[in-house]
Protein backbone atom coordinates (compact mmCIF):
# COMPACT_ATOMS: atom_id res chain seq x y z
CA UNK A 1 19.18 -20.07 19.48
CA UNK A 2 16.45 -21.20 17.04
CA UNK A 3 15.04 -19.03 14.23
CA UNK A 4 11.92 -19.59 12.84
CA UNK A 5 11.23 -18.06 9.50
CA UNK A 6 8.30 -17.61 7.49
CA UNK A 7 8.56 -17.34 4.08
CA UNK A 8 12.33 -18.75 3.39
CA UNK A 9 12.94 -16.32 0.00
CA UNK A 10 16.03 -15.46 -1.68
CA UNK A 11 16.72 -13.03 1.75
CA UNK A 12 15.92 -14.98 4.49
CA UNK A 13 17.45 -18.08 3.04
CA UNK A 14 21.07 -16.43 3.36
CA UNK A 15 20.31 -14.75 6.44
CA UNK A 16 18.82 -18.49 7.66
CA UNK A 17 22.81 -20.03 5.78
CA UNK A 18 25.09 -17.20 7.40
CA UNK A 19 23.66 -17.88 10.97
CA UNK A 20 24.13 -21.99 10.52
CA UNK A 21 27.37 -22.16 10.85
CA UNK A 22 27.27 -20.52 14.71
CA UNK A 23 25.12 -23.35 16.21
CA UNK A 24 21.18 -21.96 15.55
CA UNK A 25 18.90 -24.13 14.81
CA UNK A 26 16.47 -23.08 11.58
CA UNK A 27 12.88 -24.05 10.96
CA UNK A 28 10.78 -22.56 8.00
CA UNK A 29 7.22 -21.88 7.32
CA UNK A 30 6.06 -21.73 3.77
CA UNK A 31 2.38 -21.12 2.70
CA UNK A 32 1.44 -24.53 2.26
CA UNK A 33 2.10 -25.24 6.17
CA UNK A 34 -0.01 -22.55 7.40
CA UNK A 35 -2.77 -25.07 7.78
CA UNK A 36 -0.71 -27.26 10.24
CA UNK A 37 -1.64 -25.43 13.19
CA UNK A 38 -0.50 -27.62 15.80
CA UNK A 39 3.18 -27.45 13.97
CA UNK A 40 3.22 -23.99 13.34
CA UNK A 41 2.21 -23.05 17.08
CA UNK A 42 5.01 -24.79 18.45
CA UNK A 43 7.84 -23.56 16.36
CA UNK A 44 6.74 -20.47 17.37
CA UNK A 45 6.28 -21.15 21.17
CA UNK A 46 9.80 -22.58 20.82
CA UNK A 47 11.65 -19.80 18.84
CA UNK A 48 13.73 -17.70 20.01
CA UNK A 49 13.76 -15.39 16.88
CA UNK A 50 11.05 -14.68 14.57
CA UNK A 51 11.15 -13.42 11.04
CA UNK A 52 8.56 -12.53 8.20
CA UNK A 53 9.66 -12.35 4.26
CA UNK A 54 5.94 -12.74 3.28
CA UNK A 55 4.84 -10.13 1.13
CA UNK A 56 0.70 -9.24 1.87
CA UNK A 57 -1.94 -9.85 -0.24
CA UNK A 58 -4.91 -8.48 0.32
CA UNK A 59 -3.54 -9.03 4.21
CA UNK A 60 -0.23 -9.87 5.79
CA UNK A 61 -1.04 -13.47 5.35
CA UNK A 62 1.30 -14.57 8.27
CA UNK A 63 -0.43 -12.19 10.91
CA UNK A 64 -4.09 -13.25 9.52
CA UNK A 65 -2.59 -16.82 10.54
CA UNK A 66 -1.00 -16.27 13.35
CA UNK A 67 -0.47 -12.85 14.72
CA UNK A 68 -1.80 -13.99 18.10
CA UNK A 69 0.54 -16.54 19.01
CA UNK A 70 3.43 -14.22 17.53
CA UNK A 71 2.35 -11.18 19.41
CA UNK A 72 2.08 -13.50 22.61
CA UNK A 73 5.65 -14.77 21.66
CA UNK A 74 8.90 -13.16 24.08
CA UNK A 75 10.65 -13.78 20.63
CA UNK A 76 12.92 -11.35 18.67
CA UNK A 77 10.61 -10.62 15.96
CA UNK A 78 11.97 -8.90 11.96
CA UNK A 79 9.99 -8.18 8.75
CA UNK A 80 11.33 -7.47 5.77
CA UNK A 81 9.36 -4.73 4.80
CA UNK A 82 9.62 -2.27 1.46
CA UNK A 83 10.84 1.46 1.00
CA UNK A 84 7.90 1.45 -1.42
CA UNK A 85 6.00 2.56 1.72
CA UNK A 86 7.54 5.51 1.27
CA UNK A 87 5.69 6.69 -2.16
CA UNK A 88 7.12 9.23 -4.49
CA UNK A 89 9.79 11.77 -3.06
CA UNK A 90 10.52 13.66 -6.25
CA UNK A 91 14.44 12.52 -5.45
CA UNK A 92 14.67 13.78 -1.69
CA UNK A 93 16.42 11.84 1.14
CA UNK A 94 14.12 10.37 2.83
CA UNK A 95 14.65 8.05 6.34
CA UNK A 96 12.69 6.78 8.99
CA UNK A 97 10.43 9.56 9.83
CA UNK A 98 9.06 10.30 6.47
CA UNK A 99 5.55 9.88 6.10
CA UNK A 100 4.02 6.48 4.19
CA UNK A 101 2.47 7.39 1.31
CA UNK A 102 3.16 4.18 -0.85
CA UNK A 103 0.62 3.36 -3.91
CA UNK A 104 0.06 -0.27 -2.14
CA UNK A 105 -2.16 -0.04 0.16
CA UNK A 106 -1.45 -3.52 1.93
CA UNK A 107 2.08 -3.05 2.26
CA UNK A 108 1.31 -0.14 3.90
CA UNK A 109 -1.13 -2.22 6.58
CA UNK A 110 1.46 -4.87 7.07
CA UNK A 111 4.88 -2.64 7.89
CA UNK A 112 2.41 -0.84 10.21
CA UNK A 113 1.14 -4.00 11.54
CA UNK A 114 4.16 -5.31 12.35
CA UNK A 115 5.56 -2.06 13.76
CA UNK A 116 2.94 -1.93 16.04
CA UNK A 117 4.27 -5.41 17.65
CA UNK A 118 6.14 -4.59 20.95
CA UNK A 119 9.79 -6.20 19.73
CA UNK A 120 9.60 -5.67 16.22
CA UNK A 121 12.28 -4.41 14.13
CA UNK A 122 10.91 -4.25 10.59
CA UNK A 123 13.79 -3.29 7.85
CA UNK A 124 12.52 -1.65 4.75
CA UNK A 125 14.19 -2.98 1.53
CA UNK A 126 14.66 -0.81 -1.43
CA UNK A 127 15.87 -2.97 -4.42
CA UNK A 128 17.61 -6.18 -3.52
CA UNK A 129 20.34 -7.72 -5.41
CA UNK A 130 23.03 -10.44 -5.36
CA UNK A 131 24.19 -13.45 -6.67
CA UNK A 132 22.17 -14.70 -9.29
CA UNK A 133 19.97 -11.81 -9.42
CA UNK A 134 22.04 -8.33 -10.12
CA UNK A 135 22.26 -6.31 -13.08
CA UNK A 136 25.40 -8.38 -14.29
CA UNK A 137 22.80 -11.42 -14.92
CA UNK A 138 19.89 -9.07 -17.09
CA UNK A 139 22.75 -7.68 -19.39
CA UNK A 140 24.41 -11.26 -19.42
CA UNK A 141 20.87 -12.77 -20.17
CA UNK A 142 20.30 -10.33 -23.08
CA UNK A 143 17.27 -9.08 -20.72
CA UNK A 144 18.70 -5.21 -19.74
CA UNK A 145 15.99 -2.79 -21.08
CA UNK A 146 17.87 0.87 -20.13
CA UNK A 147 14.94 3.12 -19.81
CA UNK A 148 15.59 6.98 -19.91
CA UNK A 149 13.72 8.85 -17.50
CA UNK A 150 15.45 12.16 -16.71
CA UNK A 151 16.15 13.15 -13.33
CA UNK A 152 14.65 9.33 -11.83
CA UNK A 153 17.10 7.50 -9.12
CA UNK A 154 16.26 4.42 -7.20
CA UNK A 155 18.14 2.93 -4.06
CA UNK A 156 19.33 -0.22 -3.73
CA UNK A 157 21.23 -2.45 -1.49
CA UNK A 158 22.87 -6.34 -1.59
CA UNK A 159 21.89 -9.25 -0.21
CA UNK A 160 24.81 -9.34 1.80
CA UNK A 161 24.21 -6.13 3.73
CA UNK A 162 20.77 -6.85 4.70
CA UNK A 163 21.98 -10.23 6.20
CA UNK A 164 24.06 -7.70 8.24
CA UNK A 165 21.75 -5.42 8.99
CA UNK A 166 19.45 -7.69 9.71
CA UNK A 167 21.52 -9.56 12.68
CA UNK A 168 22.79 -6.52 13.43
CA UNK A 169 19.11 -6.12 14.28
CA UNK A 170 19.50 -8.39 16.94
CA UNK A 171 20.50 -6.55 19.37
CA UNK A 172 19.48 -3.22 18.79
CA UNK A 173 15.83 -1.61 19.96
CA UNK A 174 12.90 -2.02 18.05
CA UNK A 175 11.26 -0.08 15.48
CA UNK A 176 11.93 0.39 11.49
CA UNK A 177 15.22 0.75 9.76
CA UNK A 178 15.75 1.42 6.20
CA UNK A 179 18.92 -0.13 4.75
CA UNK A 180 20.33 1.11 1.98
CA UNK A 181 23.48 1.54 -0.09
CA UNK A 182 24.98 5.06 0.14
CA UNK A 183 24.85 5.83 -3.67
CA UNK A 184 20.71 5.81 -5.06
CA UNK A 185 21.64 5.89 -8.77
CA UNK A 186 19.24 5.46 -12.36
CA UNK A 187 18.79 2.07 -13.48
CA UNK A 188 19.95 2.74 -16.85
CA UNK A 189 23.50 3.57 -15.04
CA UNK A 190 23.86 0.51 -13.01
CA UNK A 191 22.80 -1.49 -16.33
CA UNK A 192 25.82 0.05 -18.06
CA UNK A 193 28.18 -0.49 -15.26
CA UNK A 194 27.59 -4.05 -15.28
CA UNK A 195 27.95 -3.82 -18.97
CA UNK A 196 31.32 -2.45 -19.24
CA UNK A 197 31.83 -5.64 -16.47
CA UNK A 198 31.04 -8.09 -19.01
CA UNK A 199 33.39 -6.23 -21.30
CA UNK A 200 29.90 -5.73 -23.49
CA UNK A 201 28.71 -2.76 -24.88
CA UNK A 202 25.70 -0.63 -22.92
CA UNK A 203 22.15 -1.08 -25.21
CA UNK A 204 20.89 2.17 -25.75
CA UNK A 205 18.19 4.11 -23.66
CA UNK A 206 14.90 4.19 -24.38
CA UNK A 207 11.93 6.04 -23.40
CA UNK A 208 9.89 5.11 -20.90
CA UNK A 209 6.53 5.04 -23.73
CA UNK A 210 8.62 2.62 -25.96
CA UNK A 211 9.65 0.41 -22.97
CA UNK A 212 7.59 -3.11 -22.58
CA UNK A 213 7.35 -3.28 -19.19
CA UNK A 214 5.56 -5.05 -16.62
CA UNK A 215 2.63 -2.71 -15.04
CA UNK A 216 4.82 -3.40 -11.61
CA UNK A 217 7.92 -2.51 -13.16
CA UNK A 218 6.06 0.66 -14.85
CA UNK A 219 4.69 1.70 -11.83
CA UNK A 220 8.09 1.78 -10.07
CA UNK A 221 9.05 3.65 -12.91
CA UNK A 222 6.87 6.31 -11.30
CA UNK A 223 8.53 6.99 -8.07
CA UNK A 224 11.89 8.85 -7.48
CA UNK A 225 13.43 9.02 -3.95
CA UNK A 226 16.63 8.32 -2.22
CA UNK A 227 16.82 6.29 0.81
CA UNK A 228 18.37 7.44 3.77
CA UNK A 229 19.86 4.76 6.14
CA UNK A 230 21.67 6.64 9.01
CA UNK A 231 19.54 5.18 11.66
CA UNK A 232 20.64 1.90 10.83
CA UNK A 233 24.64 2.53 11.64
CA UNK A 234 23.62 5.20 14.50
CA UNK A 235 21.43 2.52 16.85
CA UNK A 236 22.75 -0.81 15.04
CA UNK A 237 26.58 -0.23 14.17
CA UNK A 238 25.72 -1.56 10.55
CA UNK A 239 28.08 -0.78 7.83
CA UNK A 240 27.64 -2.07 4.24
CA UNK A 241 30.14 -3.83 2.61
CA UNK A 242 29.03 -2.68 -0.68
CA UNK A 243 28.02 1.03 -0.17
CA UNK A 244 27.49 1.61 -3.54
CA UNK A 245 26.37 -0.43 -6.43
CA UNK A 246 29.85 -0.40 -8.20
CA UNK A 247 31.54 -2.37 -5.34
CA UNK A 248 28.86 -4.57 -5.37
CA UNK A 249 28.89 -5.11 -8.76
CA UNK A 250 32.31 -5.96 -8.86
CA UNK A 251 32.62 -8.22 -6.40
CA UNK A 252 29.48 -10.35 -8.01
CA UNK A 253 31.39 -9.81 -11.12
CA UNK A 254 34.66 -11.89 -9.57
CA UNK A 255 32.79 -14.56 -8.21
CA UNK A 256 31.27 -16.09 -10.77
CA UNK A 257 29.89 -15.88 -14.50
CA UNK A 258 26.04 -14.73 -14.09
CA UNK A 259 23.66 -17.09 -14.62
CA UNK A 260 19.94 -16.05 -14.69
CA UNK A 261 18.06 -12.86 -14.81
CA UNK A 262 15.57 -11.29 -13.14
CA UNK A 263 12.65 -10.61 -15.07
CA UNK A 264 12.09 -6.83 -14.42
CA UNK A 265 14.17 -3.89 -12.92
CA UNK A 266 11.88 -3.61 -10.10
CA UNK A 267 12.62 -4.07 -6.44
CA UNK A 268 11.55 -7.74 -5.15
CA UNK A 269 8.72 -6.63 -3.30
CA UNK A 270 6.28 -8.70 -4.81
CA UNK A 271 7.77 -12.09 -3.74
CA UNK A 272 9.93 -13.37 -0.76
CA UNK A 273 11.94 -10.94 -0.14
């Protein structure tokens, strides 16, 4: 089996090191090879499974290179894609069949483009974390900024489980599938948690006006939904091992001391995912 991914981010890397182990052989695609067609063309003639981390820019850059030969491919194909496509729920459940009303315009373009491929399974992401890059490693950093904004919840999920999902992916049909954690909590909360971790004491809230924030990070302030993720476990048997942001927490929190921090409390949807 040989995967070929573009875009080898925090994600796909672990998805790329849990599937080593059984035999597949991994090639990877960053930006800077895009130009070495004759390269690029035949790890994709060759692969037997496809997958996209690249976020757009003004385009999905990886289609704009080389959607042809990928929509000629007989390859599994994946995307990581965003729940942001999703836009502002007011705090409703939403799942597959929602309607995409996201406030970025190409990340809208690229999950459809990439939907629109006849065996692609794109998995919209709400906000990833893990090791290295959780909650536990802002407060540890000194870098947790608990922002009060009444009535706001965000989903998330860990790196882990989208690994899962995402080979779970493997053999199920294509289309999108959101995966999620079952408990979409405030940001503030999960910041606290992984306080009382640390056996530290939770900053106080602030207001969202008094918060110095990113514009990205302020603009995800603006949305409030809950992701649904029942298609996922209906049509690909996945489960989480972390269902909720406490058992993930906790078992980042036995592992190891944290060690960096991420520099908002956004989801990664700006870089690799």
């Amino acid at each position: 089996m040989r995967l070929l991914i573009f875009g080898p981010g925090y994600t796909a890397s672990r998805i790329a090191d849990a599937l080593a182990p059984g035999g597949w052989r991994i090639a990877s695609v960053r930006r800077a090879d895009y130009a070495d067609r004759s390269r690029v063309a035949f790890e994709i003639a060759h692969a037997t499974h496809i997958l996209s981390s690249v976020p757009p820019t003004d385009v999905d850059p990886v289609l704009a290179a080389y959607g042809a030969e990928i929509a000629a491919s007989r390859a599994w194909l994946g995307y990581l894609s965003s729940t942001g496509v999703y836009g502002d729920s007011g705090g409703a459940w939403v799942d597959e069949s929602a309607p995409l009303t996201g406030r970025r315009g190409p990340r809208l373009a690229a999950d459809a483009a990439w939907c629109a491929l006849p065996n692609a399974r794109v998995f919209r992401l709400p906000g990833i974390y893990g090791p290295g890059r959780s909650a536990l490693d802002r407060v540890a950093a000194g870098a947790a900024v608990r922002v009060a904004v009444p009535g706001q919840v965000f989903s998330r999920v860990h790196v882990d489980d989208i690994v899962r999902g995402v080979i779970a992916g493997f053999d199920g049909p294509p289309g999108a599938y959101n995966l999620a954690d079952d408990l979409p909590a405030p940001q503030s909360d999960v910041l606290a948690y992984a306080a009382t971790l640390l056996g530290l004491e939770p900053t106080p809230e602030i207001p969202l006006e008094q918060a110095q924030l990113s514009p990205q990070a302020r603009a995800f302030y603006a949305e409030n939904r809950r992701i649904a993720s029942g298609k996922a476990r209906r049509l690909l048997g996945w489960r989480p091992l972390y269902p909720t942001y406490r058992l993930g927490l906790r078992a980042l929190s036995a592992m190891t001391s944290p060690a960096s921090a991420s520099s908002d409390p956004a989801p990664a949807s700006s870089d690799q995912r």
